[in-house]
C-alpha atoms as a PDB file:
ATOM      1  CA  UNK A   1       0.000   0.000   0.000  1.00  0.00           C
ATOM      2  CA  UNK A   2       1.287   3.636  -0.655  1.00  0.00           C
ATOM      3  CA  UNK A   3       0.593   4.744   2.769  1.00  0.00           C
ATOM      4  CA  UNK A   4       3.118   2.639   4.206  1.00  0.00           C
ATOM      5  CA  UNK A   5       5.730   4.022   1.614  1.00  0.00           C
ATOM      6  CA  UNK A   6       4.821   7.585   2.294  1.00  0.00           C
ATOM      7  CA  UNK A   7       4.483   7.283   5.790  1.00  0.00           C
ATOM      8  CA  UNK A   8       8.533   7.361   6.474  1.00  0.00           C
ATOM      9  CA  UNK A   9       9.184  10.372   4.090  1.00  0.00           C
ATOM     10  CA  UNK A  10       6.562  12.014   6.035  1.00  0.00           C
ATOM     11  CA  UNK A  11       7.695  11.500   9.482  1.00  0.00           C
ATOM     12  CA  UNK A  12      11.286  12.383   8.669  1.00  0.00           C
ATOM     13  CA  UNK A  13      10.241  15.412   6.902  1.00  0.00           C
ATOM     14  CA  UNK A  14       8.190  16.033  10.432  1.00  0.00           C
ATOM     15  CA  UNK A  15       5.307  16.843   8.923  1.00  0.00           C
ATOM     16  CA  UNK A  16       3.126  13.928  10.928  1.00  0.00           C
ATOM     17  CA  UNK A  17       4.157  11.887  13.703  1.00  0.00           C
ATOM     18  CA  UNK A  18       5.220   8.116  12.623  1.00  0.00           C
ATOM     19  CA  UNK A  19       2.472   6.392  15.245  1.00  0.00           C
ATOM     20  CA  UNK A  20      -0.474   8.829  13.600  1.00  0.00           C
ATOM     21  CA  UNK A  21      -4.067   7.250  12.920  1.00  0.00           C
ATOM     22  CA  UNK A  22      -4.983   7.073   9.469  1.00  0.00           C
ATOM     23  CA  UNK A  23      -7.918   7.224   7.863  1.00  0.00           C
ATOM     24  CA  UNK A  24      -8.934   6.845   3.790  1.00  0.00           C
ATOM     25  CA  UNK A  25     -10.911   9.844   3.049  1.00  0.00           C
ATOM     26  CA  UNK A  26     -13.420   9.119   0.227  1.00  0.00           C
ATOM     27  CA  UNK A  27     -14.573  11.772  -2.589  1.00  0.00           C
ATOM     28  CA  UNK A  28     -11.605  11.870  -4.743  1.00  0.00           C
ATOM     29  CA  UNK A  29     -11.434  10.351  -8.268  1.00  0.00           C
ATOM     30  CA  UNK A  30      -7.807  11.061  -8.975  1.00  0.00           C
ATOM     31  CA  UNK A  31      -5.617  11.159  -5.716  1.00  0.00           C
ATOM     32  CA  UNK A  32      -5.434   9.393  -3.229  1.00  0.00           C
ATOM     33  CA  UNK A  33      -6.183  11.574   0.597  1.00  0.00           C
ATOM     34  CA  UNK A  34      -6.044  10.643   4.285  1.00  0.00           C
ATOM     35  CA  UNK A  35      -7.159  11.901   7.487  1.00  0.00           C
ATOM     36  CA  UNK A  36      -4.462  11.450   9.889  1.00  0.00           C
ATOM     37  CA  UNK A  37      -4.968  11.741  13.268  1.00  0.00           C
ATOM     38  CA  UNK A  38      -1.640  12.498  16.211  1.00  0.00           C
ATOM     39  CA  UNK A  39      -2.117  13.579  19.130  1.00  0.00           C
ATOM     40  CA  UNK A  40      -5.577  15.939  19.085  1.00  0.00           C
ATOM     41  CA  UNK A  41      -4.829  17.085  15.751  1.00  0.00           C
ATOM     42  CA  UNK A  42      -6.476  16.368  12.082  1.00  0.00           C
ATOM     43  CA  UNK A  43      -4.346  16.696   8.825  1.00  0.00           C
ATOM     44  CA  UNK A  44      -5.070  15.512   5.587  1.00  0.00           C
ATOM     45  CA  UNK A  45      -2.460  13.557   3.681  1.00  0.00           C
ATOM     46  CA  UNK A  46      -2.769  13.895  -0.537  1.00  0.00           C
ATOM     47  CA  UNK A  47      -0.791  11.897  -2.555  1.00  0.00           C
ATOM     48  CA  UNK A  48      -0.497  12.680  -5.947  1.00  0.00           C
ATOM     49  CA  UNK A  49       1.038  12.271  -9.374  1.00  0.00           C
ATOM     50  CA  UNK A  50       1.515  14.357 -12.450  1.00  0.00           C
ATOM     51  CA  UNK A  51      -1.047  13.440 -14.904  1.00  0.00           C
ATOM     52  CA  UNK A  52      -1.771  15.321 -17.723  1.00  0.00           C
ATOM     53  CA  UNK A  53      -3.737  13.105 -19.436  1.00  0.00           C
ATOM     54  CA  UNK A  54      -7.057  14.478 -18.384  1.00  0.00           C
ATOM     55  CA  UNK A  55      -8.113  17.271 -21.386  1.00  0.00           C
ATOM     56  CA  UNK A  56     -10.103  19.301 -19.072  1.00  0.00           C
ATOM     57  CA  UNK A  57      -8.816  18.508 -15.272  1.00  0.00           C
ATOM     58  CA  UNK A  58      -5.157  17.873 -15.259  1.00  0.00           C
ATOM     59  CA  UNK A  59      -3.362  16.470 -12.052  1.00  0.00           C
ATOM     60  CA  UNK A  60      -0.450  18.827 -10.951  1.00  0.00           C
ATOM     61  CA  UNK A  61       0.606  18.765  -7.704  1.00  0.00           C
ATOM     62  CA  UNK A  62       3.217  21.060  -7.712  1.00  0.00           C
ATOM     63  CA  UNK A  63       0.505  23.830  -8.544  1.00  0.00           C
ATOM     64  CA  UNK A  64      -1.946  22.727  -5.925  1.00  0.00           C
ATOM     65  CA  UNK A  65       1.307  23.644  -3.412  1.00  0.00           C
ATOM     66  CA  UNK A  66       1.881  26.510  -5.041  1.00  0.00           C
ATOM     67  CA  UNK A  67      -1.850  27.541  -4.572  1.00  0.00           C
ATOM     68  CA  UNK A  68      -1.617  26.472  -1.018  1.00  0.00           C
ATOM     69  CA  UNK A  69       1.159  28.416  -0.204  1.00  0.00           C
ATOM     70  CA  UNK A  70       0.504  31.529  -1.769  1.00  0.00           C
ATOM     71  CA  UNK A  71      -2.924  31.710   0.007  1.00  0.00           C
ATOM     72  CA  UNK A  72      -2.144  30.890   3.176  1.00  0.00           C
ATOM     73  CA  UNK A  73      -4.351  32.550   5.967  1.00  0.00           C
ATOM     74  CA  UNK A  74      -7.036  33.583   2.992  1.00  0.00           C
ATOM     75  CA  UNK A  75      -9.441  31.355   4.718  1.00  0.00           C
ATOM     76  CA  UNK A  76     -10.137  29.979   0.903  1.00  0.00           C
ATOM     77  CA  UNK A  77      -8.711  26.526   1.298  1.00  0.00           C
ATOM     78  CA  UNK A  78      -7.053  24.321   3.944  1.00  0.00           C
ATOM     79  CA  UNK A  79      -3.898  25.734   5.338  1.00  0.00           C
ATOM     80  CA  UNK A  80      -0.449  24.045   4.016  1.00  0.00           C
ATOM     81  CA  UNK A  81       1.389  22.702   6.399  1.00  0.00           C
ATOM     82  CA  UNK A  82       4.389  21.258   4.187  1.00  0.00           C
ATOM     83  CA  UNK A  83       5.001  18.586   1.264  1.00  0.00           C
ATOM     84  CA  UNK A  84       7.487  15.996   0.495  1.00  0.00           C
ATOM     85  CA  UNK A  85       8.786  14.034  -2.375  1.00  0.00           C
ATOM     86  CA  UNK A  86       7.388  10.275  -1.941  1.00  0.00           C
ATOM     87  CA  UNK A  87       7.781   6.955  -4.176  1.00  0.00           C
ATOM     88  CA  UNK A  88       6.065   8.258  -7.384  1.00  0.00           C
ATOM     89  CA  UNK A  89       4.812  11.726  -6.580  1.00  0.00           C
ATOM     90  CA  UNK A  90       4.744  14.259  -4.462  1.00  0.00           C
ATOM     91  CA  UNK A  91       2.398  14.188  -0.457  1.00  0.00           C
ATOM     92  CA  UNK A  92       1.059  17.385   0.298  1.00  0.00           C
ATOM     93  CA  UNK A  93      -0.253  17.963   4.169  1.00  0.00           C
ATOM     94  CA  UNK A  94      -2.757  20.180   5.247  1.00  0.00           C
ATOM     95  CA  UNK A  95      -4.695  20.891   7.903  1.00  0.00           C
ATOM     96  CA  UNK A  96      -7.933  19.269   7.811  1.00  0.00           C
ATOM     97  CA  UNK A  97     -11.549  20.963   7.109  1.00  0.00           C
ATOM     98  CA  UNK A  98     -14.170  20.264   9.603  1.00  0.00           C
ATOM     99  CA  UNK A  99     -17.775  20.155   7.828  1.00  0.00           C
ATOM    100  CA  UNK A 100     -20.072  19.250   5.185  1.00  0.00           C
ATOM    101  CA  UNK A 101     -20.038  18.981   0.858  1.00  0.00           C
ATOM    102  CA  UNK A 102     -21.697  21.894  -0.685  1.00  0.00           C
ATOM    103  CA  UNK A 103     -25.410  20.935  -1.064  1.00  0.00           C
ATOM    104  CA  UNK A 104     -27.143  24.287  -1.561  1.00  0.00           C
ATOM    105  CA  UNK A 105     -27.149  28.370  -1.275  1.00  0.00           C
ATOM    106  CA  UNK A 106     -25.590  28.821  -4.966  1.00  0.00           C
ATOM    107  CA  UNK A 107     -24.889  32.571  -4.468  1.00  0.00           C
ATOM    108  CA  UNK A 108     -22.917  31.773  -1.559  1.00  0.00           C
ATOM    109  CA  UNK A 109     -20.816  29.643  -4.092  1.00  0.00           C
ATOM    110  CA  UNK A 110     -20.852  32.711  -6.353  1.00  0.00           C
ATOM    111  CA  UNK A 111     -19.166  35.176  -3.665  1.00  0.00           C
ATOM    112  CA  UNK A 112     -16.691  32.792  -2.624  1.00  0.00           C
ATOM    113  CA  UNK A 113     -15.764  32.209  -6.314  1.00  0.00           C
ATOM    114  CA  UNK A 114     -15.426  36.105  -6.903  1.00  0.00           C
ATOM    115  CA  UNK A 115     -13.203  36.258  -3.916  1.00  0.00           C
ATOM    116  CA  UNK A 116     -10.503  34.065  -5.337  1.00  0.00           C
ATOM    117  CA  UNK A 117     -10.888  35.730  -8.581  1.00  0.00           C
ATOM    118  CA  UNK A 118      -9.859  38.730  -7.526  1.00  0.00           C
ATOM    119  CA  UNK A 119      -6.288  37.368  -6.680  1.00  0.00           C
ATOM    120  CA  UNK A 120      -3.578  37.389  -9.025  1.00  0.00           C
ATOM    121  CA  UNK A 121      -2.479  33.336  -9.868  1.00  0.00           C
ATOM    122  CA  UNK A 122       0.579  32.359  -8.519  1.00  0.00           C
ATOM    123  CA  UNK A 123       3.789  31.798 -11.280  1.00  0.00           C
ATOM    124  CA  UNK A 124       4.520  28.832 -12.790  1.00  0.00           C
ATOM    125  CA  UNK A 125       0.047  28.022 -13.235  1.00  0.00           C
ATOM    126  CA  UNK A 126      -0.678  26.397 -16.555  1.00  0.00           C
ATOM    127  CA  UNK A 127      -2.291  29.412 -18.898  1.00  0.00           C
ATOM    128  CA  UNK A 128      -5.342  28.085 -20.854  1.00  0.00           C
ATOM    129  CA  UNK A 129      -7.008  29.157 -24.109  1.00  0.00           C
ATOM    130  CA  UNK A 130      -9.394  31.697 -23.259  1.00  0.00           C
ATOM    131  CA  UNK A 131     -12.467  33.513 -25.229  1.00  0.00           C
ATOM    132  CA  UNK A 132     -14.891  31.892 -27.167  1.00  0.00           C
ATOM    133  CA  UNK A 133     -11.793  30.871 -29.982  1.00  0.00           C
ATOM    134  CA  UNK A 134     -10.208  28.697 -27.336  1.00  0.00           C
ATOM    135  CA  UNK A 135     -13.315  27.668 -25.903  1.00  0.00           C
ATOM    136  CA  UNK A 136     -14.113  25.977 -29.506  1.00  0.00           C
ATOM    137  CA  UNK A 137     -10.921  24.690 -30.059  1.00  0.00           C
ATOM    138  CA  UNK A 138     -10.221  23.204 -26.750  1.00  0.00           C
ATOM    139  CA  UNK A 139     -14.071  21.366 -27.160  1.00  0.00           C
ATOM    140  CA  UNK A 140     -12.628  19.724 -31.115  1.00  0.00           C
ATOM    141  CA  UNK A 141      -9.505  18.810 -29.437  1.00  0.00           C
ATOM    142  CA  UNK A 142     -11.374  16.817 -26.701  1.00  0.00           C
ATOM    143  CA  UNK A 143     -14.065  15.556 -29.392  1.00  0.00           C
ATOM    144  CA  UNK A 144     -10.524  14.319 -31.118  1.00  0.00           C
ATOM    145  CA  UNK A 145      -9.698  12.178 -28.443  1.00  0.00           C
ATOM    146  CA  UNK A 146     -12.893  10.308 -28.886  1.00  0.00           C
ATOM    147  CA  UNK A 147     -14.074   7.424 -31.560  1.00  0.00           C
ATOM    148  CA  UNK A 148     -17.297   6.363 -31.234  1.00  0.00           C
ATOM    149  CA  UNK A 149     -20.111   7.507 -33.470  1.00  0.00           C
ATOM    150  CA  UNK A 150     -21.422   9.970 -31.173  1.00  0.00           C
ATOM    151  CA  UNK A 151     -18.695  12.053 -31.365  1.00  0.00           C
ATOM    152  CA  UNK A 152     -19.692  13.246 -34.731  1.00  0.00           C
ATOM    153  CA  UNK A 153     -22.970  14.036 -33.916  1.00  0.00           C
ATOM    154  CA  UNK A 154     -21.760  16.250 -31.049  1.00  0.00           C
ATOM    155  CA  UNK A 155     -19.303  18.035 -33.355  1.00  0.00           C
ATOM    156  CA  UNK A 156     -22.299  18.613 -35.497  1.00  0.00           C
ATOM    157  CA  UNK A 157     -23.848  20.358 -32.620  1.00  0.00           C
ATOM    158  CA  UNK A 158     -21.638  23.006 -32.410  1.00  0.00           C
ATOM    159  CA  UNK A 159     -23.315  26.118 -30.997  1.00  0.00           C
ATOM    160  CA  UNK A 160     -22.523  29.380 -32.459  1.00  0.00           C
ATOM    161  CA  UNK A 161     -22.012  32.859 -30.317  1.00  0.00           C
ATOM    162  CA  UNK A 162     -20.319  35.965 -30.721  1.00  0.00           C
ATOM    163  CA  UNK A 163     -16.973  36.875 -30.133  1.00  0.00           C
ATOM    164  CA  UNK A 164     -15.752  36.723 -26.594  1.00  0.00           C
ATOM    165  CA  UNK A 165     -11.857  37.847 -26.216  1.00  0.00           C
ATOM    166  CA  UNK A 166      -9.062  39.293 -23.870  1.00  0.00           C
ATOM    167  CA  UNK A 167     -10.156  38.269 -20.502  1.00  0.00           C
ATOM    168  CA  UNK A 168      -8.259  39.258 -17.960  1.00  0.00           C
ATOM    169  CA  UNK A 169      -6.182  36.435 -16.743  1.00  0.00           C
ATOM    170  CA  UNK A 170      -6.992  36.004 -12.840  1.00  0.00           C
ATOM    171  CA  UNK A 171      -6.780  32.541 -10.410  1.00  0.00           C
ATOM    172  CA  UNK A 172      -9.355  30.037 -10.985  1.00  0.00           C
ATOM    173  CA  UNK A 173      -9.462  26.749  -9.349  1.00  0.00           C
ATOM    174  CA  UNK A 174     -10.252  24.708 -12.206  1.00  0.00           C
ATOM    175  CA  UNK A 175     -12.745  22.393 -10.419  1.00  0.00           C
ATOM    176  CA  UNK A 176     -14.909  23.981  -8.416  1.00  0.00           C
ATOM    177  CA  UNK A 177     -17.773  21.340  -8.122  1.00  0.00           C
ATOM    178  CA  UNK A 178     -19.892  20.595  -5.314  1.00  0.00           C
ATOM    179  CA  UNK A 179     -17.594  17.807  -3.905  1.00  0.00           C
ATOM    180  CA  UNK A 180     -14.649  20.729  -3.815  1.00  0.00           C
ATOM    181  CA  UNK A 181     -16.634  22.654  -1.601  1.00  0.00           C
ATOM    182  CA  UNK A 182     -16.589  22.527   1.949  1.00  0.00           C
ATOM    183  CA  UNK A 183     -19.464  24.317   4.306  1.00  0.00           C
ATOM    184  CA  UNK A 184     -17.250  25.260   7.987  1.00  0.00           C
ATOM    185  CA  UNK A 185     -18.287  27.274  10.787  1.00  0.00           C
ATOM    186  CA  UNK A 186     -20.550  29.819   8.593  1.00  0.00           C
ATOM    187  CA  UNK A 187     -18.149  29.959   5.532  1.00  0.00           C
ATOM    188  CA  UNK A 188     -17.249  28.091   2.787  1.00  0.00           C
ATOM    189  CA  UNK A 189     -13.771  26.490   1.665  1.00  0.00           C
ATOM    190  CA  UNK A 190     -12.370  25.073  -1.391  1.00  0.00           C
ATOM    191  CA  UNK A 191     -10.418  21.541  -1.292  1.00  0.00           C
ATOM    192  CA  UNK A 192      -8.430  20.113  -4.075  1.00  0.00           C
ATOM    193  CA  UNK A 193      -6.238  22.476  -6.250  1.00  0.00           C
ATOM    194  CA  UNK A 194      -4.603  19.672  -8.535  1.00  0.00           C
ATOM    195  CA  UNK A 195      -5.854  21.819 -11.568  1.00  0.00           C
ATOM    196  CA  UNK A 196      -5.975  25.854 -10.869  1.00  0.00           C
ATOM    197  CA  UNK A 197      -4.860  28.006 -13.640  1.00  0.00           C
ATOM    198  CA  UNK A 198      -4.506  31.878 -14.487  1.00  0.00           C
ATOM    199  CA  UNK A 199      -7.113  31.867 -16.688  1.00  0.00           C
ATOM    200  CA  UNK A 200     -10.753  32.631 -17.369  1.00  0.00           C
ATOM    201  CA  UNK A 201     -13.024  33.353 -14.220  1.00  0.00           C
ATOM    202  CA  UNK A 202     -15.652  32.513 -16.297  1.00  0.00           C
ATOM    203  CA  UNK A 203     -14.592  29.048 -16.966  1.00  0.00           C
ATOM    204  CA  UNK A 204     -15.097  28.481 -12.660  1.00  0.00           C
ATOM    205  CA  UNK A 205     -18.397  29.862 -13.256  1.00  0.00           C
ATOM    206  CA  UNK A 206     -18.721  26.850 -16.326  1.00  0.00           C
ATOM    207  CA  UNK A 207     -17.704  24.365 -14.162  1.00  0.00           C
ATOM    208  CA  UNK A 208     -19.770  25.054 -10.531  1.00  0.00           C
ATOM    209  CA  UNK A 209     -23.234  25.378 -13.087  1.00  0.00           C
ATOM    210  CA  UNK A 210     -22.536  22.641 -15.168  1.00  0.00           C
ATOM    211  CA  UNK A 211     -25.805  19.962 -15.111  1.00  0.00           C
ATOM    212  CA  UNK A 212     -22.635  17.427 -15.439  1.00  0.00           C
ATOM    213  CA  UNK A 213     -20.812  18.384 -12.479  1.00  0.00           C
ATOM    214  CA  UNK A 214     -24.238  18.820 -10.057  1.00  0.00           C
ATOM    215  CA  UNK A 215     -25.413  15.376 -11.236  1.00  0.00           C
ATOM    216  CA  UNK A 216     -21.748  13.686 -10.915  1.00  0.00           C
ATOM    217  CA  UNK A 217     -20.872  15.681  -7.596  1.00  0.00           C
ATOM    218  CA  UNK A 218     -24.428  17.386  -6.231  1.00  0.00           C
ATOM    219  CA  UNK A 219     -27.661  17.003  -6.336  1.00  0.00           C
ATOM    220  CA  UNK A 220     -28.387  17.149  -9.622  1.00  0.00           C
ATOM    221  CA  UNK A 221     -28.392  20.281 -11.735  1.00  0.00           C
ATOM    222  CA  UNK A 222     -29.704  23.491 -10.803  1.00  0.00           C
ATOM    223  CA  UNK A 223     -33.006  25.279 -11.515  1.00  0.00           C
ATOM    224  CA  UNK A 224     -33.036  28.648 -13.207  1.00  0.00           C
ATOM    225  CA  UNK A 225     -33.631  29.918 -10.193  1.00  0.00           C
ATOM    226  CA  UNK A 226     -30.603  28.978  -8.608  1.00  0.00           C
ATOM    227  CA  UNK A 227     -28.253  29.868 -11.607  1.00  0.00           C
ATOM    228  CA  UNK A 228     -29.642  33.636 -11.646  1.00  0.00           C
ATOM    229  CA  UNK A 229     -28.977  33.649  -7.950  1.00  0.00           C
ATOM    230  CA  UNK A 230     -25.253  32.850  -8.572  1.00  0.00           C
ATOM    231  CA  UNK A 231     -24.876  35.201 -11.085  1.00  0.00           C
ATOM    232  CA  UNK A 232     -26.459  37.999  -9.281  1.00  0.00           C
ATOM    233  CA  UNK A 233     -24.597  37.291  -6.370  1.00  0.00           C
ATOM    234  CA  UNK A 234     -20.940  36.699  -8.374  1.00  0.00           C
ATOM    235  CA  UNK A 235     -20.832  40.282  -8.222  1.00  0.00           C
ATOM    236  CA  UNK A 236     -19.082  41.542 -11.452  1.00  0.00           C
ATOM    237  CA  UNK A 237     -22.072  41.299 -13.894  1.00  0.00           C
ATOM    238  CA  UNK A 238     -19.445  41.780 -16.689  1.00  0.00           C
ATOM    239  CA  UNK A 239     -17.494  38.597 -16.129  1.00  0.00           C
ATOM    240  CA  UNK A 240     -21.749  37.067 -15.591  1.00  0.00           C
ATOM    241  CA  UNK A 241     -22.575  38.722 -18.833  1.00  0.00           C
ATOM    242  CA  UNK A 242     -19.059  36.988 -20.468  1.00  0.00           C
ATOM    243  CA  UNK A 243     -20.146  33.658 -19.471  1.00  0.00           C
ATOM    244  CA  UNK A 244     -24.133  33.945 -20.496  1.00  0.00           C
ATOM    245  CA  UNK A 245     -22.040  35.083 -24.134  1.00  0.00           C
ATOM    246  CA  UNK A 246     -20.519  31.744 -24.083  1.00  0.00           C
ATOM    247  CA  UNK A 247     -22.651  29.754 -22.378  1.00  0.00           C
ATOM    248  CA  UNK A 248     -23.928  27.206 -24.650  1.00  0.00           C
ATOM    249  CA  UNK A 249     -19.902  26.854 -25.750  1.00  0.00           C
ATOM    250  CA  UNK A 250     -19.058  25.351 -22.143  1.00  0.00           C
ATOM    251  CA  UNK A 251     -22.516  22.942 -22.648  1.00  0.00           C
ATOM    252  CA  UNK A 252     -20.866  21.642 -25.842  1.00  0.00           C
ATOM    253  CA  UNK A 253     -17.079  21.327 -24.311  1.00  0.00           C
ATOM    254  CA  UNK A 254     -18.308  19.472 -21.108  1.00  0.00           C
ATOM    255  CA  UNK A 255     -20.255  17.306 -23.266  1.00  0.00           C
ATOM    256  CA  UNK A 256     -17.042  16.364 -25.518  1.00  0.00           C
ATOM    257  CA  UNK A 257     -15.527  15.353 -22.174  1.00  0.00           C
ATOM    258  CA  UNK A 258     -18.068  13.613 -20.648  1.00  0.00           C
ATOM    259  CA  UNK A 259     -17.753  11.375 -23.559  1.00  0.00           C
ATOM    260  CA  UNK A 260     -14.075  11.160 -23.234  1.00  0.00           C
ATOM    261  CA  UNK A 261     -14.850   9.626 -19.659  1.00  0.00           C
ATOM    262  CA  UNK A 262     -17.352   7.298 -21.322  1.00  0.00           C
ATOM    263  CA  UNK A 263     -15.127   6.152 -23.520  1.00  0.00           C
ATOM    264  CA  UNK A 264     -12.206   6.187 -21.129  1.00  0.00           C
ATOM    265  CA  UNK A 265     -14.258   3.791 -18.910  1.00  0.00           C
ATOM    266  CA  UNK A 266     -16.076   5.806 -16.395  1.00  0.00           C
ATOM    267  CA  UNK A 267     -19.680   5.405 -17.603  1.00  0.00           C
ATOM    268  CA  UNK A 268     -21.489   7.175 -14.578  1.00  0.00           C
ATOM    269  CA  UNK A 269     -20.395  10.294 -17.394  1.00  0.00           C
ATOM    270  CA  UNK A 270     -23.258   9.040 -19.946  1.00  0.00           C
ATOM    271  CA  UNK A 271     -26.201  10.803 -18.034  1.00  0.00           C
ATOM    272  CA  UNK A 272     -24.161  13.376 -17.455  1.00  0.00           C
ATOM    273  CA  UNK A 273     -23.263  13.640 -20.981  1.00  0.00           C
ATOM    274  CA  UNK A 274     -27.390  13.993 -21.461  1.00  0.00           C
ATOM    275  CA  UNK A 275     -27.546  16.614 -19.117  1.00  0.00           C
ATOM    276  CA  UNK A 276     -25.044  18.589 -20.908  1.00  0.00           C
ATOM    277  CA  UNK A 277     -27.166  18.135 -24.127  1.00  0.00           C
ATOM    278  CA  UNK A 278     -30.007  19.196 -22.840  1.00  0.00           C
ATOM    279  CA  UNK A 279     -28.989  22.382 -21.689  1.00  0.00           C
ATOM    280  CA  UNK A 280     -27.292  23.274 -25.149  1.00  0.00           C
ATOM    281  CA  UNK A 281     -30.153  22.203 -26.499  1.00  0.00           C
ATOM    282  CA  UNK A 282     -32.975  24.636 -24.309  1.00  0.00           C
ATOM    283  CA  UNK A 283     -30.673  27.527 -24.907  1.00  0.00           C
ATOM    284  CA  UNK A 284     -30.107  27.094 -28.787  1.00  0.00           C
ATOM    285  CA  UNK A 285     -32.626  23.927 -30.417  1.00  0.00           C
ATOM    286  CA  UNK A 286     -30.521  22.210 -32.547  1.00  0.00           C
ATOM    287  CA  UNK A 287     -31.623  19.552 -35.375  1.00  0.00           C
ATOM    288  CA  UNK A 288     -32.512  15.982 -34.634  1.00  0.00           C
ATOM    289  CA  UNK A 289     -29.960  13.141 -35.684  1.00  0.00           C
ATOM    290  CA  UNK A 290     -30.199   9.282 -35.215  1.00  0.00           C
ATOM    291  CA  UNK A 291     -26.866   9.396 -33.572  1.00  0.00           C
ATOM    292  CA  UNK A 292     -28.979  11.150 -30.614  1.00  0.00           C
ATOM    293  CA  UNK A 293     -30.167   7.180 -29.861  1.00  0.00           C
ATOM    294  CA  UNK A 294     -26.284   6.148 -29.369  1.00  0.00           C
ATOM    295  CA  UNK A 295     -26.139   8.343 -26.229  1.00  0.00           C
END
């Protein structure tokens, strides 16, 4: 097991105390994350790898300590306590967050989100394709990946929008879905920064309303309702107004990766794939195919 290879690295690096309790925390899809337990005190112990594999959530460790260490004493996210080279990656400890997964209050999601934004990304963050441009290219190079039938029937789906350019660069967390949310003592906190990025705070915005990510990591996906409370609450109705410009672009590019995951194996990503359909479809109809049956 990798926690008895990491567990000597840790101790000599004195980051937790070789006769510590642990315990598997479950929730994560990519790493693997501990609660460990020494005398009266919780930490979390993330072990992770450098995978770059994933087109739309890469796994870099070296930026979630980077993002850790940066914000320290923000309140935004757990507070870093130190990291150490292990048998194939890298184990990051932090202190751990007492509380609950995000279930509801959207526009509380929205403030917290326009918080972070505000802060300049730390160096050394991957820079993604931005506007509406990189939006559509990034969605064809994921749709590339794929081989199935369906993926030319999404292509042909292709929603078109106007021009969206030259957004200011700013941190985003890059995953920002209900299971990366933590509700503690009145505020919330995000968890797991394997994929931040100076990029696009509208692509954040993409990600927490996506019907994908609330079926996959909430309760399913938000009412109209809810969505116009984030966006009235995210506070900068220009970088609201930048996203409604390209929303039906971030339907079709989460639905070219949830059928990456499908075909990758992970086929929980099918109805979440529908989801993402039927949003682009309610905000721009689109004509019928019979690939639509090899969803």
């Amino acid at each position: 097991m990798i926690e008895r290879q990491i567990r000597p690295a840790l101790a000599e690096a004195g980051l937790i105390p070789a006769r510590a309790a642990w315990t598997p925390l479950s929730g994560g899809r990519t790493n693997k994350v501990w609660r460990v337990s020494a005398g009266g005190e919780d930490l979390v112990c993330k072990y992770s790898v450098k995978d770059s594999s994933n087109p739309l959530f890469p796994n870099f460790p070296e930026s979630e300590y980077r993002c850790l260490r940066d914000l320290s004493g923000s309140g935004l996210l757990p507070e870093l306590r130190g990291r150490a080279g292990v048998p194939g990656g890298v184990a990051l400890v932090y202190g751990f967050v007492p509380g609950d997964r995000w279930r509801a209050g959207a526009a509380d999601v929205a403030r917290l989100l326009s918080c972070l934004h505000q802060l300049p990304p730390p160096r050394g963050l991957r820079r993604p394709a931005t506007g509406s441009s990189g939006l559509r290219e990034h969605a064809l190079g994921i749709l590339g990946l794929c081989r199935s039938p369906c993926a030319a029937w999404l292509a042909s789906l292709e929603p078109r929008c106007g021009r969206f350019d030259g957004a200011r660069r700013c941190l985003v967390h890059g995953d920002p879905v209900p299971g990366n949310i933590l509700r503690t003592g009145g505020r919330l906190v995000l968890i797991d920064w394997q994929c931040p990025a100076a990029g696009d705070a509208a692509d954040d915005i993409a990600c927490f309303l996506s019907p994908a990510m609330q079926l996959l990591y909430g309760s399913g996906p938000l009412d109209a309702a809810e969505r116009a409370a984030f966006l009235a609450a995210y506070g900068d109705q220009r970088i609201a107004a930048r996203y409604l410009g390209m929303e039906t672009l971030f339907h079709w590019r989460m639905a070219a990766y949830c059928l990456w995951r499908v075909e990758t194996g992970s086929q929980e990503y099918r109805e979440a794939m529908k989801a993402e359909v039927s949003a682009l479809r309610a905000r721009r109809p689109a004509p019928d195919s019979p690939a639509r049956r090899r969803i």
